[in-house]
C-alpha atoms as a PDB file:
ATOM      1  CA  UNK A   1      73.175 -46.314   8.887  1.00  0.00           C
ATOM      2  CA  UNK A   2      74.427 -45.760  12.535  1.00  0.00           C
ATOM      3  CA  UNK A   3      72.334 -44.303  15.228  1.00  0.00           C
ATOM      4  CA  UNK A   4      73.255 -42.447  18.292  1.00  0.00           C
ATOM      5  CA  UNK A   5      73.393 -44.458  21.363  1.00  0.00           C
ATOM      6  CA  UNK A   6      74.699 -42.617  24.351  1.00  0.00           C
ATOM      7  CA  UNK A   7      76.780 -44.813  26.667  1.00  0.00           C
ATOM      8  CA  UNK A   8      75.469 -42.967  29.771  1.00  0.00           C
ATOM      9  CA  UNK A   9      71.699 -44.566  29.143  1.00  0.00           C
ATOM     10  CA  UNK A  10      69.912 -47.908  29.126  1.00  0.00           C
ATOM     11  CA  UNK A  11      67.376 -48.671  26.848  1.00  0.00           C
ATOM     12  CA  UNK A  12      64.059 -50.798  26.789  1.00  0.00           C
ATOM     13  CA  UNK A  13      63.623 -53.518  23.470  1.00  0.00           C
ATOM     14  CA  UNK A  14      60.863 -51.340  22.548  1.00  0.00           C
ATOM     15  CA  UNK A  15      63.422 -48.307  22.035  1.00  0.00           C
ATOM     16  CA  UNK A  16      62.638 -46.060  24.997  1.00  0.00           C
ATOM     17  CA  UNK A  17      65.603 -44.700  26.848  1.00  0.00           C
ATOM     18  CA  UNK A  18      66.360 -43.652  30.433  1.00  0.00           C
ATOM     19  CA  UNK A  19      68.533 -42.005  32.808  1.00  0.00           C
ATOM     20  CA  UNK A  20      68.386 -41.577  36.804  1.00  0.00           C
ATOM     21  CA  UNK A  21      69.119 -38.309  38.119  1.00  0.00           C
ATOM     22  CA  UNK A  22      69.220 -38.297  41.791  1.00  0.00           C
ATOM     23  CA  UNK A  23      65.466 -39.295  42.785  1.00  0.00           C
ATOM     24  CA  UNK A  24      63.953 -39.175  39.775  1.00  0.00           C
ATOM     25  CA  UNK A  25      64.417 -41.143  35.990  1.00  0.00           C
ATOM     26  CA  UNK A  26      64.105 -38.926  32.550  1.00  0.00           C
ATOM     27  CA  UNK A  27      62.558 -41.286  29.733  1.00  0.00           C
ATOM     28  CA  UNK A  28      62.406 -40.503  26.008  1.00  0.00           C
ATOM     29  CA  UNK A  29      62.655 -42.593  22.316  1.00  0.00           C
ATOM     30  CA  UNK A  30      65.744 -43.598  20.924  1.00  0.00           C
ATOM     31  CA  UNK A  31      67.120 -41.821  17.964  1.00  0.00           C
ATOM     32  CA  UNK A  32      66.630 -45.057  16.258  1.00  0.00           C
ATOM     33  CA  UNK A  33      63.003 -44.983  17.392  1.00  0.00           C
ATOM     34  CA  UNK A  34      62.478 -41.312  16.277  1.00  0.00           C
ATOM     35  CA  UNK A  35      64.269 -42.066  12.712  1.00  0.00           C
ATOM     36  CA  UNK A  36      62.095 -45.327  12.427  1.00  0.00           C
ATOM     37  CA  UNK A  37      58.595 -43.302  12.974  1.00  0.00           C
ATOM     38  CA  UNK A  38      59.519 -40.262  10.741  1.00  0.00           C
ATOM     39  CA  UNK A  39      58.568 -36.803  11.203  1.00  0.00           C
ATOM     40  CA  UNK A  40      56.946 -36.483  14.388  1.00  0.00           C
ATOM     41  CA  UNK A  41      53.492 -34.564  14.805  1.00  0.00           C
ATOM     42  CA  UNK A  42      52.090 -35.621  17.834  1.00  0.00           C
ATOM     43  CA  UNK A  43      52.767 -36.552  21.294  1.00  0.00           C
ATOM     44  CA  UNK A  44      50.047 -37.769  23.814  1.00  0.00           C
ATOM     45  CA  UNK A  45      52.010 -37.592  27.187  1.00  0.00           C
ATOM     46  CA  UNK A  46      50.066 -38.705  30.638  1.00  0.00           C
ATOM     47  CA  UNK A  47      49.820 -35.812  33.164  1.00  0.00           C
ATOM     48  CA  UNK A  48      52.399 -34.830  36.229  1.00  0.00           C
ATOM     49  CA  UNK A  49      51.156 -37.131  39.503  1.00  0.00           C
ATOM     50  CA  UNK A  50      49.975 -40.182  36.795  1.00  0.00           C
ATOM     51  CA  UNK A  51      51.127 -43.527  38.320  1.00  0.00           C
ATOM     52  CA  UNK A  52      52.450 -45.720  36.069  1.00  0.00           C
ATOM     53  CA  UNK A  53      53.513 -49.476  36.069  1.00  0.00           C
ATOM     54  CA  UNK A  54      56.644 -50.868  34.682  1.00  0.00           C
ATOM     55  CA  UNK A  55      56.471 -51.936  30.840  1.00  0.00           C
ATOM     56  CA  UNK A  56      52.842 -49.981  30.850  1.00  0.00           C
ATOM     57  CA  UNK A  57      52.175 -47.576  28.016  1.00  0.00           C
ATOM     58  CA  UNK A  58      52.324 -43.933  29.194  1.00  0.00           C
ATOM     59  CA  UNK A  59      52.101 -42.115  25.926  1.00  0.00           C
ATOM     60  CA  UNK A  60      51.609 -41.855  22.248  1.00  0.00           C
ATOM     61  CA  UNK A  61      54.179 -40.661  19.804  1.00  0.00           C
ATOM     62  CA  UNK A  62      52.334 -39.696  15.863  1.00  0.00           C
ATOM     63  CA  UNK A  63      54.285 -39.771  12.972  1.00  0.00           C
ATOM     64  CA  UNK A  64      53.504 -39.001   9.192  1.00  0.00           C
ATOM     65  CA  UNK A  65      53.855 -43.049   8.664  1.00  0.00           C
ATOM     66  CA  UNK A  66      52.650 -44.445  11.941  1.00  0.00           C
ATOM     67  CA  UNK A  67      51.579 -44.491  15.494  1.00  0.00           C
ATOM     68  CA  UNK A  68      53.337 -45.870  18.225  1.00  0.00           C
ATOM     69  CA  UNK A  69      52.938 -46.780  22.217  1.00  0.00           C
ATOM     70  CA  UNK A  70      55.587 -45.439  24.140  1.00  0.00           C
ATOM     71  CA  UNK A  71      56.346 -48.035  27.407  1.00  0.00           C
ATOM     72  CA  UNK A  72      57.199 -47.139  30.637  1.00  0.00           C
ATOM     73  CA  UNK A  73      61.005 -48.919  32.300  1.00  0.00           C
ATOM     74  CA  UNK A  74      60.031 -48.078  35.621  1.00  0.00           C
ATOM     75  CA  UNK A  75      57.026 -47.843  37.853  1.00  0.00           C
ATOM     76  CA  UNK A  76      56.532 -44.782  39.541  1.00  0.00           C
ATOM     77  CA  UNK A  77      54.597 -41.066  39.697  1.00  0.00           C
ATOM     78  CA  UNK A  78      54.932 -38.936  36.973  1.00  0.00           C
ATOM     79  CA  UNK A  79      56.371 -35.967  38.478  1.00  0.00           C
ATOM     80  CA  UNK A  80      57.597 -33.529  34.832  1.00  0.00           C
ATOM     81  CA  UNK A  81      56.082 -33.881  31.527  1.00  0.00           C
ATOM     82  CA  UNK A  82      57.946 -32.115  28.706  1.00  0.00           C
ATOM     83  CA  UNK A  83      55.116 -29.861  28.015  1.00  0.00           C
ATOM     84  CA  UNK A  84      57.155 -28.093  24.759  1.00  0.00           C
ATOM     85  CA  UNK A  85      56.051 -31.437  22.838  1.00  0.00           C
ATOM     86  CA  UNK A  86      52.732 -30.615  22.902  1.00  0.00           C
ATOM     87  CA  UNK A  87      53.443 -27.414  20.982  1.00  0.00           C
ATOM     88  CA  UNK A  88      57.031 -28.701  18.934  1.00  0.00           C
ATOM     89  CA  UNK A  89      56.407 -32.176  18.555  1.00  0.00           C
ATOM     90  CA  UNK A  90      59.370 -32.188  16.203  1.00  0.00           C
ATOM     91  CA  UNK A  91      61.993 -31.819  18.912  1.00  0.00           C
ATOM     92  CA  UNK A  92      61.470 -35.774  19.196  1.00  0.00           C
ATOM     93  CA  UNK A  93      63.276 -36.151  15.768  1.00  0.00           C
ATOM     94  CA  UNK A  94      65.782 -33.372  16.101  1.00  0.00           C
ATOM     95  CA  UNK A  95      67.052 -34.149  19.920  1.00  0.00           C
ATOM     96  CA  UNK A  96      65.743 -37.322  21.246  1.00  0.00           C
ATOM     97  CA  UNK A  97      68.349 -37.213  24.212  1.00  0.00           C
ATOM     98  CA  UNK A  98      67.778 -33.291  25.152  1.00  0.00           C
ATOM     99  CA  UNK A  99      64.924 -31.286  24.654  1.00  0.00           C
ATOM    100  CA  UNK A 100      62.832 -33.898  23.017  1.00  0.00           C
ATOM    101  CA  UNK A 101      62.864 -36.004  26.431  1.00  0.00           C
ATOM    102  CA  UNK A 102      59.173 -36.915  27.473  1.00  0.00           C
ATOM    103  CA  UNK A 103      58.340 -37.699  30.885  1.00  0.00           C
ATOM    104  CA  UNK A 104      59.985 -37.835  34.082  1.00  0.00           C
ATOM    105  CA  UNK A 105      59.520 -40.295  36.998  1.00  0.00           C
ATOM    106  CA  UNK A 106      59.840 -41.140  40.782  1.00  0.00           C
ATOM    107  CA  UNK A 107      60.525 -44.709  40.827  1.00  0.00           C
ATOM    108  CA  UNK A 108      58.154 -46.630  43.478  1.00  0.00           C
ATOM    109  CA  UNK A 109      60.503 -49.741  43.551  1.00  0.00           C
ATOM    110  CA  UNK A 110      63.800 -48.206  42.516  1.00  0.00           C
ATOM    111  CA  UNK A 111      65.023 -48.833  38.765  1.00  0.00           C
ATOM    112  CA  UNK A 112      65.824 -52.117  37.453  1.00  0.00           C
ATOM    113  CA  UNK A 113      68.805 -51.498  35.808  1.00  0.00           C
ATOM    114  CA  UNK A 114      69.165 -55.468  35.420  1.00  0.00           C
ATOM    115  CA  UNK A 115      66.623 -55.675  33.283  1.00  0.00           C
ATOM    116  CA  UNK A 116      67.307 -53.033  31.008  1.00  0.00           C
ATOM    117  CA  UNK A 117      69.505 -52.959  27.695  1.00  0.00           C
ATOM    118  CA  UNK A 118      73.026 -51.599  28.252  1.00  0.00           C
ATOM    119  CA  UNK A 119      74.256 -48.721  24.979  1.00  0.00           C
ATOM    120  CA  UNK A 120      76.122 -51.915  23.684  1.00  0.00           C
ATOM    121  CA  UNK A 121      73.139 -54.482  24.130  1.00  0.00           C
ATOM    122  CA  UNK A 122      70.866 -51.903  22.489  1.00  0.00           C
ATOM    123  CA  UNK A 123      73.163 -50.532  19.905  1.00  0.00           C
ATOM    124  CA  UNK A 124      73.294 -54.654  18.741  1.00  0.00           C
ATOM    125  CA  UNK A 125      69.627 -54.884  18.649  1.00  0.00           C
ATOM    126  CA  UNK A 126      69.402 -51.984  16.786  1.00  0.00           C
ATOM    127  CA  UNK A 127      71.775 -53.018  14.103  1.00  0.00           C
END
């Protein structure tokens, strides 16, 4: 089976994705991630001006078949939470990239791209 894996993103071993937009970094699960857990019928998200630590857990995704910590690439305050999770948790499985994106963040010590899994790295882990 092949997944999605846009070019455009890097991705964390533990199947979080991310994306810098000007001052800030979007974060969401992979579409392998989402397709791993099954249907999706919770999310536990932290709340807008949260600090969180690099490789720290910031959230909670439920499935039908399991529960899984959701880790953070960057540190940095929380400054958006995708608040339509809470009441369509399902937009997780149906667009991981777009409208089921989770939090969004304003790095404290920039992003460490270095460190983080290019689409080809990822899409090799993943396979």
């Amino acid at each position: 089976m092949s997944f999605e894996v846009p070019d455009e993103l890097r991705y964390l071993e533990s199947h979080e994705w991310t994306t810098v937009d000007d001052d800030s970094v979007r974060i969401g699960i992979s579409d392998f991630a989402q397709d791993e857990l099954g249907d999706v019928v919770f999310v536990e998200l932290p709340d807008a001006g949260d600090e969180l630590d690099a490789g720290e857990t910031f959230g909670v995704v439920e499935s039908i078949k399991a529960v899984s910590d959701v880790y953070s690439p960057v540190s940095g305050e929380v400054l958006a939470v995708n608040e339509d999770l809470f009441d369509r948790p399902e937009l997780v499985n149906e667009d991981p990239y777009g409208d089921g994106w989770m939090i969004e963040v304003a790095p404290s010590d920039g992003v460490g791209y270095d460190e983080l899994l290019d689409a080809d790295e990822y899409d090799a882990q993943i396979a």
